[in-house]
Protein backbone atom coordinates (compact mmCIF):
# COMPACT_ATOMS: atom_id res chain seq x y z
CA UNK A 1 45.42 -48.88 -14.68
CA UNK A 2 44.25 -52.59 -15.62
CA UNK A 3 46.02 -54.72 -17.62
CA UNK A 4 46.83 -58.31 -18.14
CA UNK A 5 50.21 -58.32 -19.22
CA UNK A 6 52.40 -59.06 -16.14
CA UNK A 7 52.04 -61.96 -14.01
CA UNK A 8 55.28 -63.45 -12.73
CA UNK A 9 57.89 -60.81 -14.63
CA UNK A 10 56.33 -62.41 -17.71
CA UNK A 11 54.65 -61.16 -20.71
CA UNK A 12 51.34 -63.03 -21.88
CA UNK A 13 48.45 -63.52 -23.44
CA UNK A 14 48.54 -59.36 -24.90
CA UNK A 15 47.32 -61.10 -28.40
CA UNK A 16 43.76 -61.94 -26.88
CA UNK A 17 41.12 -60.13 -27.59
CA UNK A 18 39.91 -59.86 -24.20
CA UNK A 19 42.94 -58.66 -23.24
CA UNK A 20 42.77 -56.24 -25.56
CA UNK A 21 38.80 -55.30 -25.30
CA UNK A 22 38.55 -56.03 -21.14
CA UNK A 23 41.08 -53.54 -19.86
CA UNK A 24 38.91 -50.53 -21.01
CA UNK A 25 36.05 -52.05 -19.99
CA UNK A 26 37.39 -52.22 -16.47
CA UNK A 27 38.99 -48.89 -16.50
CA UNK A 28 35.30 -47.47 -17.56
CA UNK A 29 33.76 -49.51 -14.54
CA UNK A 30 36.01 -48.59 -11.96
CA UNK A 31 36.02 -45.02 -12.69
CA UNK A 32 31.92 -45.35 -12.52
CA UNK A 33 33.29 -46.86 -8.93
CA UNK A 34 35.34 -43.96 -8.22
CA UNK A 35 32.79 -41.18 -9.29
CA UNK A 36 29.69 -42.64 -8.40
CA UNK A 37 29.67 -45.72 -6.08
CA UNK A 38 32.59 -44.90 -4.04
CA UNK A 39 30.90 -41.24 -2.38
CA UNK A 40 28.05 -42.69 -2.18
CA UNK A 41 29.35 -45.66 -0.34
CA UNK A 42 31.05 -42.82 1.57
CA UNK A 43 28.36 -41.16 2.84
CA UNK A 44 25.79 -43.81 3.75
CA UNK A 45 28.47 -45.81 5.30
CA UNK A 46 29.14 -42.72 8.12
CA UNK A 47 25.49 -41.73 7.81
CA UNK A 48 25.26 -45.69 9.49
CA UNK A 49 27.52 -45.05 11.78
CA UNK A 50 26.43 -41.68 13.01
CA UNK A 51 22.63 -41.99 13.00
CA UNK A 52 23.54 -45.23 15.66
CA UNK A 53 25.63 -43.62 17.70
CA UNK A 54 23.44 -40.81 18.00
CA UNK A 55 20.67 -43.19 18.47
CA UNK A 56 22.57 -45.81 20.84
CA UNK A 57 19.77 -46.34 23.13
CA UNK A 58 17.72 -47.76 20.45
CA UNK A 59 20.15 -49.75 18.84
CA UNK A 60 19.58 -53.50 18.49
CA UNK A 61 22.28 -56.00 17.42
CA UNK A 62 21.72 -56.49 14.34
CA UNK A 63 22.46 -52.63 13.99
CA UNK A 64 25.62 -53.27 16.47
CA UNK A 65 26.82 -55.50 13.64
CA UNK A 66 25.98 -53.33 10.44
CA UNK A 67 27.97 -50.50 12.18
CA UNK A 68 31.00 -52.23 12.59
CA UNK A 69 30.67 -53.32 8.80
CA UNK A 70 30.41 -49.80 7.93
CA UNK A 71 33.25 -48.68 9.46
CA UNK A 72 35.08 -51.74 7.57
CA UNK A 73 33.54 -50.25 4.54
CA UNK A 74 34.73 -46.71 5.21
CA UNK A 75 38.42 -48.36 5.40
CA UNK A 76 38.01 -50.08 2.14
CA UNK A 77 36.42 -46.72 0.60
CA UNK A 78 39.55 -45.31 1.83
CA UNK A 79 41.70 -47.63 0.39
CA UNK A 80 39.93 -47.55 -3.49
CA UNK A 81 41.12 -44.97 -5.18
CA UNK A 82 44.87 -45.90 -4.16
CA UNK A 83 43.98 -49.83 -5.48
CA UNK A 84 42.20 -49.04 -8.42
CA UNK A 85 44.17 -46.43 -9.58
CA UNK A 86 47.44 -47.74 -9.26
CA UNK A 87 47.36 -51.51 -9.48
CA UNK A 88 50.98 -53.87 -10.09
CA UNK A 89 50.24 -54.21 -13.65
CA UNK A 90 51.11 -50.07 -14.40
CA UNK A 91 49.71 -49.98 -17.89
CA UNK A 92 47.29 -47.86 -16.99
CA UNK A 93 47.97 -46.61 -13.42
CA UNK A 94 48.60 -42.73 -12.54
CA UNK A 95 50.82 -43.93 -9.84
CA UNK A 96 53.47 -46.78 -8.36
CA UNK A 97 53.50 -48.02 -5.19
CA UNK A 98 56.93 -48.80 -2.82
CA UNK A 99 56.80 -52.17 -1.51
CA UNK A 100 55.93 -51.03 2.14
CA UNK A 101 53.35 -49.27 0.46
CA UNK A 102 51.56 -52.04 -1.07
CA UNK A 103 52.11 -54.12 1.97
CA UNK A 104 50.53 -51.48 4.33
CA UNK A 105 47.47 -51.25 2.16
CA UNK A 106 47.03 -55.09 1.56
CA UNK A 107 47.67 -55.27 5.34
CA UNK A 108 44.42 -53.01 5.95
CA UNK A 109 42.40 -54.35 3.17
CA UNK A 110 42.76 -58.08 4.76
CA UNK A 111 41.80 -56.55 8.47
CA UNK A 112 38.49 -55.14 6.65
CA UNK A 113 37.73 -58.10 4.74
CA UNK A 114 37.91 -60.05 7.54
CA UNK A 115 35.87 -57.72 10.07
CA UNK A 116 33.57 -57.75 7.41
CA UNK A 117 33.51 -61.03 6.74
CA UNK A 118 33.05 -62.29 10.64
CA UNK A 119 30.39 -59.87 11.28
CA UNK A 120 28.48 -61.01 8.70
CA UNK A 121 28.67 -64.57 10.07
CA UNK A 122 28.21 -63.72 13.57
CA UNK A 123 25.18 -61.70 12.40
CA UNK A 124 23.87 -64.82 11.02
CA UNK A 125 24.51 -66.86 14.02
CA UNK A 126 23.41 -64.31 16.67
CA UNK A 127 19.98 -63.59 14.77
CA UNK A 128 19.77 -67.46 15.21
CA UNK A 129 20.24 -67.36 18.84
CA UNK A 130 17.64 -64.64 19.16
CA UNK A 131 15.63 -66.64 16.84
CA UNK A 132 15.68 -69.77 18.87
CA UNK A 133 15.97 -68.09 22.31
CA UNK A 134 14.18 -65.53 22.20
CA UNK A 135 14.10 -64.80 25.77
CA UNK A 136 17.03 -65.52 27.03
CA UNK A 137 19.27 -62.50 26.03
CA UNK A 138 22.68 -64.36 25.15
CA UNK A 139 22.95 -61.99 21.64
CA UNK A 140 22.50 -58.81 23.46
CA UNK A 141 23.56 -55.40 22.28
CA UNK A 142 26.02 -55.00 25.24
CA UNK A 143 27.52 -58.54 24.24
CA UNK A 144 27.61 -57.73 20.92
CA UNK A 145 29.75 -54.41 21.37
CA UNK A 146 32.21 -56.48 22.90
CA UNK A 147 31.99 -58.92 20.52
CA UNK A 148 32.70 -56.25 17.51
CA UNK A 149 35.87 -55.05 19.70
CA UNK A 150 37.55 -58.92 19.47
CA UNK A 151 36.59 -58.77 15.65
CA UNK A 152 38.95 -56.09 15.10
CA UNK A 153 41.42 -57.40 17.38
CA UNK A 154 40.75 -60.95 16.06
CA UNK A 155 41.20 -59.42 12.46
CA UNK A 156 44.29 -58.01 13.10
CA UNK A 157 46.30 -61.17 14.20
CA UNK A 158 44.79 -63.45 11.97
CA UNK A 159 46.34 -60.99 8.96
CA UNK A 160 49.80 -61.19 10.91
CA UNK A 161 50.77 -64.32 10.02
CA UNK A 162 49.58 -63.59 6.38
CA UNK A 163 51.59 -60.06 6.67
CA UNK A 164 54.70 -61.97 7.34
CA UNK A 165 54.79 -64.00 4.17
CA UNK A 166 53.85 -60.51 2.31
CA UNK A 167 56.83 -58.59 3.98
CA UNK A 168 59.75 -61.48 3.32
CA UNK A 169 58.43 -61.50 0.08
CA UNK A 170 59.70 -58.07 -0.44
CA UNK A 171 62.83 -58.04 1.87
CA UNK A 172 64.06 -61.80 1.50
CA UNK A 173 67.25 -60.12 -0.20
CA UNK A 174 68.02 -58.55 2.86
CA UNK A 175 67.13 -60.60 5.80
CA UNK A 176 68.37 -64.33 5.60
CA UNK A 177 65.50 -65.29 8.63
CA UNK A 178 62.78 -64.57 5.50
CA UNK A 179 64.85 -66.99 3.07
CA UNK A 180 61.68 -69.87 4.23
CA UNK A 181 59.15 -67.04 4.47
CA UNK A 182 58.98 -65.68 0.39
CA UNK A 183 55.79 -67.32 -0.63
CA UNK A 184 53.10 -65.05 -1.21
CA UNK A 185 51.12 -67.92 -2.25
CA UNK A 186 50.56 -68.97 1.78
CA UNK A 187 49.70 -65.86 2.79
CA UNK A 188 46.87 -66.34 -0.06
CA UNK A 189 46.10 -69.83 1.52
CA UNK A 190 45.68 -68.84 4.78
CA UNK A 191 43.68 -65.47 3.83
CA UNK A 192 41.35 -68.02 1.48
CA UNK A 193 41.19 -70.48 4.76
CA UNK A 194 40.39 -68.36 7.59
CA UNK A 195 39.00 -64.96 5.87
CA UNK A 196 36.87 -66.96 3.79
CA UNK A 197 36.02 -70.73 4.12
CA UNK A 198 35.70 -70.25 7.73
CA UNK A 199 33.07 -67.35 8.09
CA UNK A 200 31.01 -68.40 4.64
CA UNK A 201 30.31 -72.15 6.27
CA UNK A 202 29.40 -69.94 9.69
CA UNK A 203 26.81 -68.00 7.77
CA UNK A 204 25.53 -70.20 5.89
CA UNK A 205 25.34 -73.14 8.60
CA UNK A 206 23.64 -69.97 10.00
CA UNK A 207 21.19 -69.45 7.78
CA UNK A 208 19.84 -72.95 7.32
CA UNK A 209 19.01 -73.19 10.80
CA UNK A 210 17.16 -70.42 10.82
CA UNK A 211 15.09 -71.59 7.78
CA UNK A 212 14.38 -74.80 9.93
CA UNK A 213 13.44 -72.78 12.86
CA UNK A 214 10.94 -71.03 10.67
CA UNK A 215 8.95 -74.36 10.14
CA UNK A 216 8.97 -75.91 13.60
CA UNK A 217 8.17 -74.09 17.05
CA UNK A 218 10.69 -74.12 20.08
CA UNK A 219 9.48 -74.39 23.58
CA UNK A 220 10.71 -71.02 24.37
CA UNK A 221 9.09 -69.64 21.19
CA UNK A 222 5.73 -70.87 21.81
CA UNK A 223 3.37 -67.61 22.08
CA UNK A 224 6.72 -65.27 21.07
CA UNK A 225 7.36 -64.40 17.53
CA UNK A 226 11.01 -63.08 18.71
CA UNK A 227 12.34 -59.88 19.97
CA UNK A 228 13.90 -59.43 16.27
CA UNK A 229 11.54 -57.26 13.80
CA UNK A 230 10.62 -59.97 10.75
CA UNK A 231 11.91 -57.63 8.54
CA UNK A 232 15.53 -58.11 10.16
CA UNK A 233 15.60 -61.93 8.76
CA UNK A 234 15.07 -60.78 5.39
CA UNK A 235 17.54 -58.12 5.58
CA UNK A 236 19.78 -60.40 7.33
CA UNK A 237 19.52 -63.22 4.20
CA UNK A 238 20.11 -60.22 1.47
CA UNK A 239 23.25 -59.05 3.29
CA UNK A 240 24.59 -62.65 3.75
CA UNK A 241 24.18 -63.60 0.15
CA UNK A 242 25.32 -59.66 -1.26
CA UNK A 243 28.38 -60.07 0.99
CA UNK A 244 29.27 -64.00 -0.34
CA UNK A 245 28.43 -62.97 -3.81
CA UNK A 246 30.95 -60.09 -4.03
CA UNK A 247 33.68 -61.37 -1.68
CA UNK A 248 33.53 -64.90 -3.42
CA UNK A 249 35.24 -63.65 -6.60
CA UNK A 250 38.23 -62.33 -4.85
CA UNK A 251 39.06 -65.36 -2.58
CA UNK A 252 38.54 -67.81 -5.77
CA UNK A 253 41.26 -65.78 -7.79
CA UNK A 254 43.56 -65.78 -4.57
CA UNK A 255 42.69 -69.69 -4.61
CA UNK A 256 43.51 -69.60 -8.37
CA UNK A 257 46.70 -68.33 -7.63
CA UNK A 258 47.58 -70.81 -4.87
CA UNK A 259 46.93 -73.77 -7.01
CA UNK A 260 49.08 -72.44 -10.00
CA UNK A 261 51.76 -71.93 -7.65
CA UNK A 262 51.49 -75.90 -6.35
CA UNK A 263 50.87 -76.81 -9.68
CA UNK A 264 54.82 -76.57 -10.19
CA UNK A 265 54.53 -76.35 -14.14
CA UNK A 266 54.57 -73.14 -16.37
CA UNK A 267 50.78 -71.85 -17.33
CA UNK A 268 49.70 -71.26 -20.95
CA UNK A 269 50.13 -67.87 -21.72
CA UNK A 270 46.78 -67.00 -22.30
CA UNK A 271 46.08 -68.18 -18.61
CA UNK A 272 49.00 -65.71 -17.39
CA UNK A 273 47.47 -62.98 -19.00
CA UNK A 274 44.01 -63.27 -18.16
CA UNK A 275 44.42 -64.45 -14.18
CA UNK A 276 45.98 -60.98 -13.00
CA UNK A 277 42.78 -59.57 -15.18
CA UNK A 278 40.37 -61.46 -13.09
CA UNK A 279 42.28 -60.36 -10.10
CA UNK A 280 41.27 -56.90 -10.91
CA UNK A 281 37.98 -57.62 -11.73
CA UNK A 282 37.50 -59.37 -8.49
CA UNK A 283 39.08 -56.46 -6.54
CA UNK A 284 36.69 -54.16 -7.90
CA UNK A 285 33.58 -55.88 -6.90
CA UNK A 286 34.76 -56.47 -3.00
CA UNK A 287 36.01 -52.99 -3.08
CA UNK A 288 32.21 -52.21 -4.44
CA UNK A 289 30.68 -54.58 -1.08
CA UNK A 290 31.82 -51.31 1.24
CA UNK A 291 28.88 -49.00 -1.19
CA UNK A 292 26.12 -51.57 -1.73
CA UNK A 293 26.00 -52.60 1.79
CA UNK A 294 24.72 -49.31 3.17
CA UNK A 295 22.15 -48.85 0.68
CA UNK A 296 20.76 -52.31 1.22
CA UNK A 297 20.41 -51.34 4.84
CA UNK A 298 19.13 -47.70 4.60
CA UNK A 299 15.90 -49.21 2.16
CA UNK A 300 15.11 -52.24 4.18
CA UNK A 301 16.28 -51.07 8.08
CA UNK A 302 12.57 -49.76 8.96
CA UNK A 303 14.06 -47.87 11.70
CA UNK A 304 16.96 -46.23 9.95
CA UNK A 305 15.22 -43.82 8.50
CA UNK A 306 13.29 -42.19 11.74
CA UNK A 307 17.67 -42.24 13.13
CA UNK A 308 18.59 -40.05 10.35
CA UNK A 309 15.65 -37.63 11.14
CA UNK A 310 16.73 -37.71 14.71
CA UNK A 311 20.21 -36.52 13.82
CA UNK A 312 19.32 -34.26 11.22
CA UNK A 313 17.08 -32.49 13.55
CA UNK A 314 20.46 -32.56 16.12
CA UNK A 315 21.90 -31.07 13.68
CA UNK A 316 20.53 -28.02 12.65
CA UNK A 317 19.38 -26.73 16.09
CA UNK A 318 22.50 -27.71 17.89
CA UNK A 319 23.31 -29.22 20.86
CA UNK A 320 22.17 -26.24 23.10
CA UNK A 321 18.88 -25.10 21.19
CA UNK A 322 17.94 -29.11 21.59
CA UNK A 323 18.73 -29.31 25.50
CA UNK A 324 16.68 -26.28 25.91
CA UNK A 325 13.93 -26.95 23.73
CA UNK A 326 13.73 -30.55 25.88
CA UNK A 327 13.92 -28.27 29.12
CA UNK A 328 11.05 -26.40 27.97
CA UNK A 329 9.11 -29.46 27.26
CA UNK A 330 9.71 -30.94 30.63
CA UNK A 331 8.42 -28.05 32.46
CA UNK A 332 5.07 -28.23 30.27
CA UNK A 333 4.64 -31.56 31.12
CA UNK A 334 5.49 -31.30 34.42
């Protein structure tokens, strides 16, 4: 499944070593992925989302946020075993892809990285708002439902004009409008651009203001320590950096590519090998973000755990046996 043999329709840079030691390396990683992160990625990421639906009342934004994350990360979980499994360079894959193929599942892998991406800087900034207003509700969990609703939407035509350059790519034979429209390399740009330079400044910018809010007192935070549990700004900085650390890797190869491509000149061969291997490599970790996410929030979410007792306890006495064992209770009380 992972090689670094193809790049371009040429052959290069098989004689290296780590070409020759890497790609079994990576195979063993990935199915580690596949057997063990990927389930449990899986699982926690619709234990998230069930345990705050179930428990919407009590939901604050930063959980608002999370959710829609994990629901990103269920579409990338979704979207593994068909990536990793049967990549372009088919030394090692169990399967080929059709071109609309490919294009459909790049298509949904961009909306996810960038819902995941955005949320993760609009977490940053919101927990600043509530850090700095505290009393003011502007980052409430009613605004931030609607908020997660024009991620998606957001997501999905930002990727459009990045789809475009993917689909003329494959059909420029046939449709002489997508003769100016062939370069994959600006549909990298633009995914590097606004998927990435945009929402990591965000955060970050994000992030330092709420370490300067930690060492001076605003007016309206005199006598308030915040609505926000401290715990949440700790969990928030974790996320944030997780999140850059994995995702970085991936935008810096589709950078890499980008400036080969405006380069104009042929690459060493070694290079050509060894860029569609760190392409891989890359892949892997972002595709890991979607399973390490979850985790991080199920052992530092102080509330998350009491959620998933409230559902499991739904769930074994059912819907009915609940409403009846709540009637019951009522009358005693009353």
């Amino acid at each position: 499944m992972w090689g670094c043999d193809v790049f371009n329709g040429t052959v290069g840079g098989t004689d290296l070593p780590l070409c020759r030691d890497l790609p079994l390396a990576l195979w063993a990683l990935s199915l580690l992925y596949l057997l063990v992160g990927l389930p449990l990625g899986l699982g926690y990421n619709a234990l998230l989302v069930l345990a705050n639906l179930h428990s919407r009342r009590s939901m604050s934004m930063p959980d608002v946020y999370f959710v829609n994350m994990a629901v990103a990360g269920l579409v990338l979980g979704a979207l593994a075993p068909a990536y990793l499994l049967g990549p372009t360079h088919a030394r090692w894959a169990l399967w080929r892809l059709s071109s609309e193929a490919q294009v459909t599942l790049l298509t949904l892998f961009h909306v996810s990285a960038l819902v995941t991406m955005y949320s993760t800087a609009l977490l940053s900034l919101d927990c600043y708002i509530e850090r700095a207003l505290p009393r003011t509700y502007m980052s409430s969990v009613y605004n931030t439902r609607h908020v997660c609703g024009f991620i998606w939407g957001g997501a999905l035509l930002t990727s459009f004009s990045s789809l475009l350059f993917h689909i003329c790519s494959h059909v420029s034979t046939r449709l002489v409008e997508c003769a100016e429209m062939r370069s994959t390399e600006a549909a990298d740009a633009i995914m590097v651009l606004v998927g990435y330079v945009v929402p990591a400044l965000a955060a970050l910018y994000a992030l330092a203001l709420i370490a300067r809010l930690r060492k001076e007192d605003t007016p309206l935070s005199q006598g308030d320590a915040g609505r926000l549990d401290p715990s949440t700004h700790w969990l928030l900085g974790v996320a944030v950096g997780t999140q850059l650390g994995l995702w970085t890797p991936y935008y810096m190869t589709l950078l890499g590519q980008v400036l080969v491509a405006a380069r104009g000149k042929p690459m060493d061969g070694h290079y050509m090998g060894v860029l569609p291997l760190a392409k891989d490599l890359a892949r892997l970790l972002a595709f890991s973000s979607s399973s390490v996410m979850p985790l991080l929030f199920r052992h530092m979410d102080k509330s998350f755990p009491s959620k998933l007792r409230r559902l499991a306890k739904r769930l074994q006495c059912g819907p009915q046996h609940c409403v009846q064992e709540q009637g019951g209770v009522q009358q005693v009380v009353a």
